[in-house]
PDB file of N, CA and C in Angstrom:
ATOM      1  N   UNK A   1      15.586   1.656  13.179  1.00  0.00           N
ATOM      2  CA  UNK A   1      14.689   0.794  12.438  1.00  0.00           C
ATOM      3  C   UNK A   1      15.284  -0.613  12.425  1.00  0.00           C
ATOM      4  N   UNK A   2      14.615  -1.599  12.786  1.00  0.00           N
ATOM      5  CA  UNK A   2      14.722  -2.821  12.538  1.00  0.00           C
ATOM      6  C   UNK A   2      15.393  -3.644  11.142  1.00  0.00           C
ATOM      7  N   UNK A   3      15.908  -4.767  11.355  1.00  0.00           N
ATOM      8  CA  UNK A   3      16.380  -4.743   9.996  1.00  0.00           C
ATOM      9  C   UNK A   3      14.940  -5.668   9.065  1.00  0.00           C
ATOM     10  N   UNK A   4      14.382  -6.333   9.883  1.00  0.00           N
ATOM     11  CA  UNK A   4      12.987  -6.529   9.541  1.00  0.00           C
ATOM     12  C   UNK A   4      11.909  -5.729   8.462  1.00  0.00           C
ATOM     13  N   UNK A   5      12.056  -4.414   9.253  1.00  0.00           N
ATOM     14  CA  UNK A   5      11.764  -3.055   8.551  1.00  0.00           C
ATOM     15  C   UNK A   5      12.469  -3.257   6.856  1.00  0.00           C
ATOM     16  N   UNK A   6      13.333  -2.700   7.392  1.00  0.00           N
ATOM     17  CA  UNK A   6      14.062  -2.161   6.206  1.00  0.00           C
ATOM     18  C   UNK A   6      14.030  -3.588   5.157  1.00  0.00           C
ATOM     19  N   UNK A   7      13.802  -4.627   5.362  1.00  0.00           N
ATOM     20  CA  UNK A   7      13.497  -5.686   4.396  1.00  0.00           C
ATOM     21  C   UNK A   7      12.215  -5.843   3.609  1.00  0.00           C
ATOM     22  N   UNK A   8      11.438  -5.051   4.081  1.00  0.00           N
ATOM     23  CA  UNK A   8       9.957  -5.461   3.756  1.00  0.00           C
ATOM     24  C   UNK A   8       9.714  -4.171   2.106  1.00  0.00           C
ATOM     25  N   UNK A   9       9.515  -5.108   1.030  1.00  0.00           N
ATOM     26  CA  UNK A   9       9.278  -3.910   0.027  1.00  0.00           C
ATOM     27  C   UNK A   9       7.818  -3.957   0.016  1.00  0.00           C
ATOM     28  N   UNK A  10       7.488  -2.317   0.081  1.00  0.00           N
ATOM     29  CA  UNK A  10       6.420  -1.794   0.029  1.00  0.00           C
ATOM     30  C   UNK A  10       5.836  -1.838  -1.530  1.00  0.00           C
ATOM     31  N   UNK A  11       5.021  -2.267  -2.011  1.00  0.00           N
ATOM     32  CA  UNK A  11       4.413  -2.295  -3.436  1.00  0.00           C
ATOM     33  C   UNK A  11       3.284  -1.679  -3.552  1.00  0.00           C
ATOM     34  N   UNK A  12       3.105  -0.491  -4.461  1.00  0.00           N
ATOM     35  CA  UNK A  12       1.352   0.135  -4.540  1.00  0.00           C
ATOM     36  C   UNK A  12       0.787  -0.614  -4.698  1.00  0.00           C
ATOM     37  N   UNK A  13      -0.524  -0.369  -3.952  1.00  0.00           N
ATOM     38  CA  UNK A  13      -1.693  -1.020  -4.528  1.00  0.00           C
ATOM     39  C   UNK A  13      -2.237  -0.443  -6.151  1.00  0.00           C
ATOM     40  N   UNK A  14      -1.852  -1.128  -7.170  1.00  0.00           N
ATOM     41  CA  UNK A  14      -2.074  -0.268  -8.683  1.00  0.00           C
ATOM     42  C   UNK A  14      -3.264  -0.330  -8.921  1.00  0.00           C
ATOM     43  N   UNK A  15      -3.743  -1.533  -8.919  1.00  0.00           N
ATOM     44  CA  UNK A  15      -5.155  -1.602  -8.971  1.00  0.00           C
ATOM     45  C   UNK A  15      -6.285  -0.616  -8.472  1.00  0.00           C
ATOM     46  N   UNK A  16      -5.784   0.098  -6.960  1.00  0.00           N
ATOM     47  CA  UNK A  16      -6.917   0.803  -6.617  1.00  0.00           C
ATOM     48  C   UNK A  16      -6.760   1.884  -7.132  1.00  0.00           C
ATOM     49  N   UNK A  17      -5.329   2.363  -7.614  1.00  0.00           N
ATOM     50  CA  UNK A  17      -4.934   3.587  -7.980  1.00  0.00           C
ATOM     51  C   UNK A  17      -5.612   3.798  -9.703  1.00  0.00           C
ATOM     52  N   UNK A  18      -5.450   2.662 -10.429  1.00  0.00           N
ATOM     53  CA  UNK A  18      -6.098   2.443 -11.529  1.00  0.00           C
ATOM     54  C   UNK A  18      -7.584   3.200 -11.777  1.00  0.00           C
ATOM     55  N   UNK A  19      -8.191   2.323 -10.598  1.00  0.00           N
ATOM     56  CA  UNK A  19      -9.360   2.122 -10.481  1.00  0.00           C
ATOM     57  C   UNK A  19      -9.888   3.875 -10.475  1.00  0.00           C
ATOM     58  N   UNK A  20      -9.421   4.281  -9.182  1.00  0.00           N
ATOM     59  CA  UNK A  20      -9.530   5.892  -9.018  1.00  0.00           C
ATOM     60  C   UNK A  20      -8.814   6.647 -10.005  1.00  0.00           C
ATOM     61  N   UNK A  21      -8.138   6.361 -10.990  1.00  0.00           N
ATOM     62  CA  UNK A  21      -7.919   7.228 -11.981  1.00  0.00           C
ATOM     63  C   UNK A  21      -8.759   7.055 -13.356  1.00  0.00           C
ATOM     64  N   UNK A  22      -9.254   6.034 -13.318  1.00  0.00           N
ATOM     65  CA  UNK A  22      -9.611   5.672 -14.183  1.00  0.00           C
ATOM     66  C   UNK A  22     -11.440   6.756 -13.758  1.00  0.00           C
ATOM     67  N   UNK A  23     -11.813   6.389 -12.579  1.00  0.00           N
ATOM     68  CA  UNK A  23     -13.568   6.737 -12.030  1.00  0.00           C
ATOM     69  C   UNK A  23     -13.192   8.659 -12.386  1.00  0.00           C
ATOM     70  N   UNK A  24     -12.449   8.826 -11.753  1.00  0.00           N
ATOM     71  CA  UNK A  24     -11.879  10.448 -11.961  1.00  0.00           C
ATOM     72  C   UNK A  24     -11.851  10.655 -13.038  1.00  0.00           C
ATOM     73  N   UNK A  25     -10.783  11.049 -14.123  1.00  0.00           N
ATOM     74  CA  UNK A  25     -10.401  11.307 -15.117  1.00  0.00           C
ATOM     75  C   UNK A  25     -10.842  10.563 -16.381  1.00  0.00           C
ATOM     76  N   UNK A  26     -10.568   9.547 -16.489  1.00  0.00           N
ATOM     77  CA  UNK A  26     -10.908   8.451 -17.413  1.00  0.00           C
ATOM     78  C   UNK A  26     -12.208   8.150 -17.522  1.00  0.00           C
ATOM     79  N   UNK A  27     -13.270   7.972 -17.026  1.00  0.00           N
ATOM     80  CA  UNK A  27     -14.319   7.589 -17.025  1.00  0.00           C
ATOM     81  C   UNK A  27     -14.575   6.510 -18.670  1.00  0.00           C
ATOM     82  N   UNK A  28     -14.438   7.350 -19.533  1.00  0.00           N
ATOM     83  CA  UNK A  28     -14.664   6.540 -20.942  1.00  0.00           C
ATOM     84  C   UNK A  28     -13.711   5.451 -21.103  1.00  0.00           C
ATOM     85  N   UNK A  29     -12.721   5.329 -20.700  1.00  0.00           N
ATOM     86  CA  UNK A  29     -11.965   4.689 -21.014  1.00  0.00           C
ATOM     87  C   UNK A  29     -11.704   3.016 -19.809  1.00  0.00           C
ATOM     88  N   UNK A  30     -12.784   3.522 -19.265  1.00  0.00           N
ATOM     89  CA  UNK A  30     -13.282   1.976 -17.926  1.00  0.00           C
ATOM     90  C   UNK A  30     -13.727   0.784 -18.208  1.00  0.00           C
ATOM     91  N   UNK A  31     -14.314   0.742 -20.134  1.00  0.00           N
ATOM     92  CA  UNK A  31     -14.904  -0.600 -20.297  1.00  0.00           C
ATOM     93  C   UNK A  31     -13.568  -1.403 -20.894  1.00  0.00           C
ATOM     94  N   UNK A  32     -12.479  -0.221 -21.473  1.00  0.00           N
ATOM     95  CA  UNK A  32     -11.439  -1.169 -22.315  1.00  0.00           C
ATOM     96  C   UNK A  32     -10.957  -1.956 -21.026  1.00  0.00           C
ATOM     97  N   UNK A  33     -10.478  -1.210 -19.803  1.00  0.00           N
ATOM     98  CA  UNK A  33      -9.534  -1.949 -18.901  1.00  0.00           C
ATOM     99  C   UNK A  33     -10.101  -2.750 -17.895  1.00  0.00           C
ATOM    100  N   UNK A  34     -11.446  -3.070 -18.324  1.00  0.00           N
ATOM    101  CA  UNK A  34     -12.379  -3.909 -17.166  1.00  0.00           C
ATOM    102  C   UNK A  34     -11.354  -5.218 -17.260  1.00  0.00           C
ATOM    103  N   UNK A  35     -10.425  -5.824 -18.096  1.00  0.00           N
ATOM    104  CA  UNK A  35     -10.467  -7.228 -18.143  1.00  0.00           C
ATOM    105  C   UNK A  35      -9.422  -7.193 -17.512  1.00  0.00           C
ATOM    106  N   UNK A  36      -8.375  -5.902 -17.717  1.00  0.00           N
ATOM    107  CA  UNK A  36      -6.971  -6.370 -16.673  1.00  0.00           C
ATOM    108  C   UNK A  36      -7.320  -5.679 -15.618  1.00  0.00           C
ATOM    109  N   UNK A  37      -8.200  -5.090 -15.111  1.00  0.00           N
ATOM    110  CA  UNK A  37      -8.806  -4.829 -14.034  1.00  0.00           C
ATOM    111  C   UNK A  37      -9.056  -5.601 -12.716  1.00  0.00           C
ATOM    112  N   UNK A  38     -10.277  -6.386 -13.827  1.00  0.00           N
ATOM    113  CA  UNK A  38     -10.749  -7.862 -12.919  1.00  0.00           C
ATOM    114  C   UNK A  38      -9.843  -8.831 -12.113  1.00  0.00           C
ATOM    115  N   UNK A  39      -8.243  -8.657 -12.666  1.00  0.00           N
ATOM    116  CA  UNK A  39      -7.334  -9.651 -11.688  1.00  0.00           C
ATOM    117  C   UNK A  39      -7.118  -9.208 -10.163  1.00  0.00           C
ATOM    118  N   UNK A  40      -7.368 -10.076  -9.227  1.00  0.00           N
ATOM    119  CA  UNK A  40      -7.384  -9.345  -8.142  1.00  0.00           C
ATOM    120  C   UNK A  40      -5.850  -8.714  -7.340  1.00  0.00           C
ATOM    121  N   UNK A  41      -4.515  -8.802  -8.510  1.00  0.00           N
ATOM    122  CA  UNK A  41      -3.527  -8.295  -8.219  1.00  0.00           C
ATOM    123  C   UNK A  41      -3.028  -7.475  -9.217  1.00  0.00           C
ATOM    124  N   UNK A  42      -2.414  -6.959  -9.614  1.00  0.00           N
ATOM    125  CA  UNK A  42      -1.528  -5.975 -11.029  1.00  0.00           C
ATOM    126  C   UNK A  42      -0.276  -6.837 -10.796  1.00  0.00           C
ATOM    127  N   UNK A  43       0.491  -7.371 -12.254  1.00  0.00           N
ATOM    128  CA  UNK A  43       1.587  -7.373 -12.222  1.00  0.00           C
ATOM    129  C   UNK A  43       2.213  -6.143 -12.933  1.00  0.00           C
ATOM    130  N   UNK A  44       3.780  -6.288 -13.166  1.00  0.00           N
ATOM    131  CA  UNK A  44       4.173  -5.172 -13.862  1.00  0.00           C
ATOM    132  C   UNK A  44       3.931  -5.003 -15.242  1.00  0.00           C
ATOM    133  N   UNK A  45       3.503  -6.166 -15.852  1.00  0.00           N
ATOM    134  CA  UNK A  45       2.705  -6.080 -17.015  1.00  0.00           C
ATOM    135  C   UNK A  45       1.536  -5.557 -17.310  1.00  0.00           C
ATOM    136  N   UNK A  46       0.561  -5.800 -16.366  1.00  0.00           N
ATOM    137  CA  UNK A  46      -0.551  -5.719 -16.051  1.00  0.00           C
ATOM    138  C   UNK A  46      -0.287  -3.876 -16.264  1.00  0.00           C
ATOM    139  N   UNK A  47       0.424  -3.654 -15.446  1.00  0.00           N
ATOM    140  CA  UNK A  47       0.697  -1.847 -15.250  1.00  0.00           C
ATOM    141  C   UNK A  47       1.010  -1.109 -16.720  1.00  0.00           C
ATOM    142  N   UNK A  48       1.829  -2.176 -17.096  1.00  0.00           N
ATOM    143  CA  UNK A  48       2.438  -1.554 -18.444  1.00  0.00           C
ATOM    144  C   UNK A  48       1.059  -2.069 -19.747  1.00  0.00           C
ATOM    145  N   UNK A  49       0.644  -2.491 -19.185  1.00  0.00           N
ATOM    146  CA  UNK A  49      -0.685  -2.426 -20.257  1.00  0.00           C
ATOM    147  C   UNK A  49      -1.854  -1.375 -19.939  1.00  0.00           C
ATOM    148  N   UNK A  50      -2.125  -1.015 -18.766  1.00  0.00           N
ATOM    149  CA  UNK A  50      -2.984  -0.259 -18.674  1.00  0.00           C
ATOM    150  C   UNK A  50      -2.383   1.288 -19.292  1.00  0.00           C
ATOM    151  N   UNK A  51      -1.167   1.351 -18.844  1.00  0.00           N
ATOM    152  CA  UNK A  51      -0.995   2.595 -19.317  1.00  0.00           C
ATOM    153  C   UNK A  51      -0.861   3.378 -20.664  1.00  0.00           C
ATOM    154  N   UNK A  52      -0.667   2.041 -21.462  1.00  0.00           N
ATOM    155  CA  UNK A  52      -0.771   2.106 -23.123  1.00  0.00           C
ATOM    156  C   UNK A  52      -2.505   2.384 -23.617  1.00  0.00           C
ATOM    157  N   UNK A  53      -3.151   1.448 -22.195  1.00  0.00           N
ATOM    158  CA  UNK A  53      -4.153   1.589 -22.643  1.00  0.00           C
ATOM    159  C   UNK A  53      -5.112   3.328 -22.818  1.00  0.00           C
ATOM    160  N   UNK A  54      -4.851   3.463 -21.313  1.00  0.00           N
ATOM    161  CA  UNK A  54      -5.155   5.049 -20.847  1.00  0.00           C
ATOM    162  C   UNK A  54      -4.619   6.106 -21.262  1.00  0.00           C
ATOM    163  N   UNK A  55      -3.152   6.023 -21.261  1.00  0.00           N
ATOM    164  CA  UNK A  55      -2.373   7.268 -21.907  1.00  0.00           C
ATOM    165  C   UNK A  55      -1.912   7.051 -23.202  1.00  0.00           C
ATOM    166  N   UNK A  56      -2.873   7.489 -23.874  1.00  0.00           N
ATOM    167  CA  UNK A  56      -2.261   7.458 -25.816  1.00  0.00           C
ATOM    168  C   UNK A  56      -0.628   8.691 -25.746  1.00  0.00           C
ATOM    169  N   UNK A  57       0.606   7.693 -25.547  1.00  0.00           N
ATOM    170  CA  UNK A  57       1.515   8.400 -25.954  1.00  0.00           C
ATOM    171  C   UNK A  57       2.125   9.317 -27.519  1.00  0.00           C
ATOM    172  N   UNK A  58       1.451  10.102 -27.902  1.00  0.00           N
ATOM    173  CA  UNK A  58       1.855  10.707 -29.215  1.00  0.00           C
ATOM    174  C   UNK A  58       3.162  11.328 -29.491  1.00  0.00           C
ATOM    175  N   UNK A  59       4.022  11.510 -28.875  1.00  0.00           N
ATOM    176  CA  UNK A  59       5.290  12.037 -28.885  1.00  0.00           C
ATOM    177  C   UNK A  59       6.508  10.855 -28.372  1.00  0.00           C
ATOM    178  N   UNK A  60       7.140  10.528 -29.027  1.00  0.00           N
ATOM    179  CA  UNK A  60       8.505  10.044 -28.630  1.00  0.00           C
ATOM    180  C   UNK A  60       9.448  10.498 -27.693  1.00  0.00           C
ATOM    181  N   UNK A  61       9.366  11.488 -27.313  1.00  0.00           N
ATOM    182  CA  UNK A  61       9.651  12.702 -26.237  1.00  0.00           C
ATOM    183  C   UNK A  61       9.111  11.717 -24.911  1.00  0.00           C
ATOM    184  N   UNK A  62       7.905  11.673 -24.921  1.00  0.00           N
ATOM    185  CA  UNK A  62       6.589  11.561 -23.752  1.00  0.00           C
ATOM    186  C   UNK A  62       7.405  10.057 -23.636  1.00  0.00           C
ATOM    187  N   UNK A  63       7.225   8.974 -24.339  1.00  0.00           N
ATOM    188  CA  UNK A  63       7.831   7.554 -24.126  1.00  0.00           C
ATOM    189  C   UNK A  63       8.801   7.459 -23.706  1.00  0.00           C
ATOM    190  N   UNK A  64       9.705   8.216 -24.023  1.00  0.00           N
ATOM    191  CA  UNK A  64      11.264   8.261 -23.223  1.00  0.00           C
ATOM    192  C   UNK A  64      11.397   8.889 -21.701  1.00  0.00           C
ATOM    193  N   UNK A  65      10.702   9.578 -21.517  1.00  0.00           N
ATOM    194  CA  UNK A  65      10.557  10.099 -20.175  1.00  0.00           C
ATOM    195  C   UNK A  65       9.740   9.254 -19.185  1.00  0.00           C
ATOM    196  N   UNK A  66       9.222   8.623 -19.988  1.00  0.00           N
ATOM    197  CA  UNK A  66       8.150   7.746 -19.108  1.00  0.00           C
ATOM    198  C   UNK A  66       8.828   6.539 -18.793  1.00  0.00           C
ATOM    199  N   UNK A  67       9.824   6.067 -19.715  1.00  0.00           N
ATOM    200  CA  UNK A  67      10.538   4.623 -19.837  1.00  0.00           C
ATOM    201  C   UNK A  67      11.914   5.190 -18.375  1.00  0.00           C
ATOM    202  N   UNK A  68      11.816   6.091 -17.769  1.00  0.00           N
ATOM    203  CA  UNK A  68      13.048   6.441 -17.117  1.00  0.00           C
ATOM    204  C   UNK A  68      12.358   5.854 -15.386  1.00  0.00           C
ATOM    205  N   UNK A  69      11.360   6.051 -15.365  1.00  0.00           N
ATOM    206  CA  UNK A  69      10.919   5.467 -14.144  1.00  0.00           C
ATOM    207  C   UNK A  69       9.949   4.314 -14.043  1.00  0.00           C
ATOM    208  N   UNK A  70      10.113   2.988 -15.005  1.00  0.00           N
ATOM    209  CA  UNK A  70       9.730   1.704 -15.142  1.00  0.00           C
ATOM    210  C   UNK A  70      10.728   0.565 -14.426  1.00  0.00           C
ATOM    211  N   UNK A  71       9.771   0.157 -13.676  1.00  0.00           N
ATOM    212  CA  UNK A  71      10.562  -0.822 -13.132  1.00  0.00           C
ATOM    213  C   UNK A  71       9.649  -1.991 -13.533  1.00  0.00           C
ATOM    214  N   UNK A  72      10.769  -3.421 -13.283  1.00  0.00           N
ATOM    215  CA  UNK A  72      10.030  -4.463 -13.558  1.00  0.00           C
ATOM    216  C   UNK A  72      10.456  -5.734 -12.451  1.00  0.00           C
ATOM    217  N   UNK A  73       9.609  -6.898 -12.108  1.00  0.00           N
ATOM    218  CA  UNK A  73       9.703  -7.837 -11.332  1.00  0.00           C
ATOM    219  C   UNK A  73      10.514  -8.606 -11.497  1.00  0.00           C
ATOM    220  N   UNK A  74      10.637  -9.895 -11.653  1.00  0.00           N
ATOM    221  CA  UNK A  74      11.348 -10.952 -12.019  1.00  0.00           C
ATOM    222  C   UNK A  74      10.409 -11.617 -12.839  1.00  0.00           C
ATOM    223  N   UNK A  75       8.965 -11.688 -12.302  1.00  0.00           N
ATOM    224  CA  UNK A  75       8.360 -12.648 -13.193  1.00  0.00           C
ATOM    225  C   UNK A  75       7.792 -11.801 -14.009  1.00  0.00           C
ATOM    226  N   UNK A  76       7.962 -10.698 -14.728  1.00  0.00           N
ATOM    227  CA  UNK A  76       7.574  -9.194 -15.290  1.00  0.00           C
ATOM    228  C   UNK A  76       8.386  -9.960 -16.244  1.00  0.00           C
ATOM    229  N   UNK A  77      10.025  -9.672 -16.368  1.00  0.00           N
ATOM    230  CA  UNK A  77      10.868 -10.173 -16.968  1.00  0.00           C
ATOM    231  C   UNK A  77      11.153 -11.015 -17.542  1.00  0.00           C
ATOM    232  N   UNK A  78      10.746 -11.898 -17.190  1.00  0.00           N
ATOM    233  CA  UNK A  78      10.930 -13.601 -17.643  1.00  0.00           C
ATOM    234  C   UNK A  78       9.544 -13.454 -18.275  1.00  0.00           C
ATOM    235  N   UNK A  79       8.800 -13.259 -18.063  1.00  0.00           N
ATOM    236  CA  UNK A  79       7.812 -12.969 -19.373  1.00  0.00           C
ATOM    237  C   UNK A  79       7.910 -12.516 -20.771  1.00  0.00           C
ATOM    238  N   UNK A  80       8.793 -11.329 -20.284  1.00  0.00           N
ATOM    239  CA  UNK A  80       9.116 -10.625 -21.869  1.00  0.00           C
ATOM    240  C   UNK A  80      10.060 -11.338 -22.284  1.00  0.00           C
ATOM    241  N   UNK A  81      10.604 -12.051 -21.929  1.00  0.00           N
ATOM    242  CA  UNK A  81      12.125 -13.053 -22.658  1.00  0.00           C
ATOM    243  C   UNK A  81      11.517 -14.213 -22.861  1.00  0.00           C
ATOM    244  N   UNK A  82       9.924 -15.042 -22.650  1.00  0.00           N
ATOM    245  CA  UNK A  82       9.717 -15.641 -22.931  1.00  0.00           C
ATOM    246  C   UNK A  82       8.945 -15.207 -24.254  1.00  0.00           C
ATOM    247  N   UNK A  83       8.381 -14.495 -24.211  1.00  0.00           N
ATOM    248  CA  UNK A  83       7.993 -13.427 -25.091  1.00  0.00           C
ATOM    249  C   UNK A  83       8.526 -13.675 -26.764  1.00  0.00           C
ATOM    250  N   UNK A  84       9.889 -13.339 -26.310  1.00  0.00           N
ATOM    251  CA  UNK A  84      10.818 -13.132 -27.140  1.00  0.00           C
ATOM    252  C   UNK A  84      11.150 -14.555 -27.872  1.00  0.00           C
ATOM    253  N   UNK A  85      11.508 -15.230 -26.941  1.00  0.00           N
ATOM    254  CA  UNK A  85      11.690 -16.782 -27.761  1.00  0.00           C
ATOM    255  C   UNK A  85      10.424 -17.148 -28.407  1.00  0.00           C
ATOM    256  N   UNK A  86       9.150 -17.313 -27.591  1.00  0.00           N
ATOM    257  CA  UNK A  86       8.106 -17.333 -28.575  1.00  0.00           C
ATOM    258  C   UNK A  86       8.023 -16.801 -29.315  1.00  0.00           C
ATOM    259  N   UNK A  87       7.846 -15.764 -29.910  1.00  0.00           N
ATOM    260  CA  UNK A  87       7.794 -15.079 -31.185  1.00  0.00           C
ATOM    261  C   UNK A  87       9.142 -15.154 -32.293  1.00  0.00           C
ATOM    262  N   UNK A  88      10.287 -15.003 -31.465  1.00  0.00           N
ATOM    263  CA  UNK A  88      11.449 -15.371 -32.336  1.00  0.00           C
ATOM    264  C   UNK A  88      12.321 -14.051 -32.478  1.00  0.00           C
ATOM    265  N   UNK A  89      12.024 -13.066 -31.755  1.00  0.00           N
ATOM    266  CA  UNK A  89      12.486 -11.751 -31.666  1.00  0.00           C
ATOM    267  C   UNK A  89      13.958 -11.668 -31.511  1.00  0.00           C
ATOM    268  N   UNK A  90      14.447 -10.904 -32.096  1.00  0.00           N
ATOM    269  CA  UNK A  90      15.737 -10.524 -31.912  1.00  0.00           C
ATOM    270  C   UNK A  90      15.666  -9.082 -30.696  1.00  0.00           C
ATOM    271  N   UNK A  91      17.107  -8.720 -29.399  1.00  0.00           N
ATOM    272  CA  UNK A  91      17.013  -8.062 -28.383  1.00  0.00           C
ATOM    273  C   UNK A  91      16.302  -6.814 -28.945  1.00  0.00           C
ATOM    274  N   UNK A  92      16.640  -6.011 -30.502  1.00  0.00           N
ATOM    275  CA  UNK A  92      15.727  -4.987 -30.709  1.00  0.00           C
ATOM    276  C   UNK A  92      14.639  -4.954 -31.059  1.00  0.00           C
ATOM    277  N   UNK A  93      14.476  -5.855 -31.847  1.00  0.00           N
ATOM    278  CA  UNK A  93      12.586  -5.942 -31.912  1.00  0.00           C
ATOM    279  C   UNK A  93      11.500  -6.227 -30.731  1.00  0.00           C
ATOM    280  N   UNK A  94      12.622  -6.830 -29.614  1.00  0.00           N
ATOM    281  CA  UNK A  94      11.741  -6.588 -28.596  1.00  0.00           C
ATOM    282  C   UNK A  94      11.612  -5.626 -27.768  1.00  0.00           C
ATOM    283  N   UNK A  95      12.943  -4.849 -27.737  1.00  0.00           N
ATOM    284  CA  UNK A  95      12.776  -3.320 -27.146  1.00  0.00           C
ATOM    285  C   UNK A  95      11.751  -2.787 -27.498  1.00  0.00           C
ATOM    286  N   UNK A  96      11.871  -2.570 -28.849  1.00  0.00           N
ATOM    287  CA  UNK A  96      10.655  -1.642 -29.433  1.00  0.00           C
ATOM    288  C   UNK A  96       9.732  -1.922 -29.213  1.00  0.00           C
ATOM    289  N   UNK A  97       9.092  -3.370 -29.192  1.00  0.00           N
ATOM    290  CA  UNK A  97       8.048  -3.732 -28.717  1.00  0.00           C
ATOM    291  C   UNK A  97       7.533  -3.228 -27.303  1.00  0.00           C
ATOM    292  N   UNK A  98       8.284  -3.789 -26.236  1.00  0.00           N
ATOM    293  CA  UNK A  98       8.297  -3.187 -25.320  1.00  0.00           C
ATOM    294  C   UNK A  98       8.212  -1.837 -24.280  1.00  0.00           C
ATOM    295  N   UNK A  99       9.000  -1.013 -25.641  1.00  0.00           N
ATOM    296  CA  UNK A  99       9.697   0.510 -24.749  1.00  0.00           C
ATOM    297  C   UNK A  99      10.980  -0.141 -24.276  1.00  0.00           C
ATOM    298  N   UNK A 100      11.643  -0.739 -24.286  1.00  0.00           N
ATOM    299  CA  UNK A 100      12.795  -0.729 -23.333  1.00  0.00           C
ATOM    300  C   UNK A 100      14.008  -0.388 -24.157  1.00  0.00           C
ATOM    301  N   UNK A 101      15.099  -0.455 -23.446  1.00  0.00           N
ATOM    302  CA  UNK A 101      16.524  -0.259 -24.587  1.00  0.00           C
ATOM    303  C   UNK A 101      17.185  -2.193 -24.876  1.00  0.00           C
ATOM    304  N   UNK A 102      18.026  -1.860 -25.618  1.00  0.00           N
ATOM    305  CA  UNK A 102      18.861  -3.285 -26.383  1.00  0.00           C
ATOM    306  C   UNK A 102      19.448  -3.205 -25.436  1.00  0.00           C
ATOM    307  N   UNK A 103      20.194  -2.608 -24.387  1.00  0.00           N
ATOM    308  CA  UNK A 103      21.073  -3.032 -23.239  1.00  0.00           C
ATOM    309  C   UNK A 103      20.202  -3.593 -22.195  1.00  0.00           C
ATOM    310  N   UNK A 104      19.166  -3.326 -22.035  1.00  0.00           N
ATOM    311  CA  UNK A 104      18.442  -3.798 -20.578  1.00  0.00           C
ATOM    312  C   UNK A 104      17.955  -5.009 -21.332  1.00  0.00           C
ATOM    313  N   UNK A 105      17.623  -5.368 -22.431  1.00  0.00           N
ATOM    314  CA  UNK A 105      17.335  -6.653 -22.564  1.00  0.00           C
ATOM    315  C   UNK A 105      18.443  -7.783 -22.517  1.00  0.00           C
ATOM    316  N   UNK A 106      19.444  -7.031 -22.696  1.00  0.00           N
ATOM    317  CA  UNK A 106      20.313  -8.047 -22.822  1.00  0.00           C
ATOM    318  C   UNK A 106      21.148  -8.374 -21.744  1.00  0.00           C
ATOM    319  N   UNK A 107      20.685  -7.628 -20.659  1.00  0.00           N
ATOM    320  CA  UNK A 107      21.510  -7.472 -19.282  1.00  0.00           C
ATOM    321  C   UNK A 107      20.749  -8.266 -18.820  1.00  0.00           C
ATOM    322  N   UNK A 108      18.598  -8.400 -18.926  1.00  0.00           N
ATOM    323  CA  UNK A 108      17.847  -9.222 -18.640  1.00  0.00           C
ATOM    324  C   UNK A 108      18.494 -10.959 -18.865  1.00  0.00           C
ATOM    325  N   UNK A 109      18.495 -11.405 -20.585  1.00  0.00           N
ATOM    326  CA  UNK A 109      19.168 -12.071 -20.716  1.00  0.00           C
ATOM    327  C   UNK A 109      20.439 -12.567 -19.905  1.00  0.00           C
ATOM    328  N   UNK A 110      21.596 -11.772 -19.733  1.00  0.00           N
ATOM    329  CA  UNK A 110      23.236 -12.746 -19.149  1.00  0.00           C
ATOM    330  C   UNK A 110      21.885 -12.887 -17.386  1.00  0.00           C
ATOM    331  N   UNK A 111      21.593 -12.020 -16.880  1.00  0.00           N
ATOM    332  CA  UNK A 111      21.116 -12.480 -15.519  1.00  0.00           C
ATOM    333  C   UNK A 111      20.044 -13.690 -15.328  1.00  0.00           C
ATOM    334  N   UNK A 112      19.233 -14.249 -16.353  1.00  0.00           N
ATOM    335  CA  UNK A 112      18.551 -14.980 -16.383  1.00  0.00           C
ATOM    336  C   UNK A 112      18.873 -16.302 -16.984  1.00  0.00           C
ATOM    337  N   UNK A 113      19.545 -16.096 -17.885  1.00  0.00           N
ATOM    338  CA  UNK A 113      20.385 -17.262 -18.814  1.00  0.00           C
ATOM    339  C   UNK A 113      19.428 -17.985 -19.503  1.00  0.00           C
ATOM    340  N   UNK A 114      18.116 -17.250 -20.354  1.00  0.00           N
ATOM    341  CA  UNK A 114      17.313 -18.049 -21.142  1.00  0.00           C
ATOM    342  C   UNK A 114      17.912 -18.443 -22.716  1.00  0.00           C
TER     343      UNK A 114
END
């Protein structure tokens, strides 16, 4: 394989996957997510909102398992730390906000230097 190859990151298309989970399964639940829908890309926000939207997590169990395979962008990131200064949040009130842990925010933080 080329090293060309091996440089190129592959990103789902979320949107269509959305879309078809939403026409399948969801059906009722298609007028809440029409608006982050309508963007003609998903960011990782974008993702992490639909899924709050669609999957009512009721167990603390379910959130922690789910928080183990979240990934986020750069400009995903720098969102939520802008986030944070806007509102005035301290690293745990924005975890919680978020789902994330006090170490990944603050690892966000030293790598970004906001």
């Amino acid at each position: 394989m080329d090293k060309e190859a091996q440089k190129r990151v592959i990103i789902p298309n979320y949107k269509r996957i959305y879309e078809d989970l939403l026409d399948r399964k969801y059906p009722h639940k298609k007028e809440v997510c029409k608006s982050v829908l309508a963007k003609e890309k998903l960011n990782s926000m974008d993702v992490f909102l639909l899924n709050n939207l669609i999957f009512d997590k009721e167990t603390k169990e379910e959130n922690e398992n789910d928080q183990k395979y979240r990934s986020y962008d750069k400009t995903s990131i720098l969102k939520i730390l802008q986030y944070q200064a806007k509102n005035k949040l301290n690293n745990t009130q924005l975890a919680d906000h978020f789902g994330l842990s006090r170490n990944t925010v603050a690892k966000w933080k030293k790598m970004f230097q906001l």
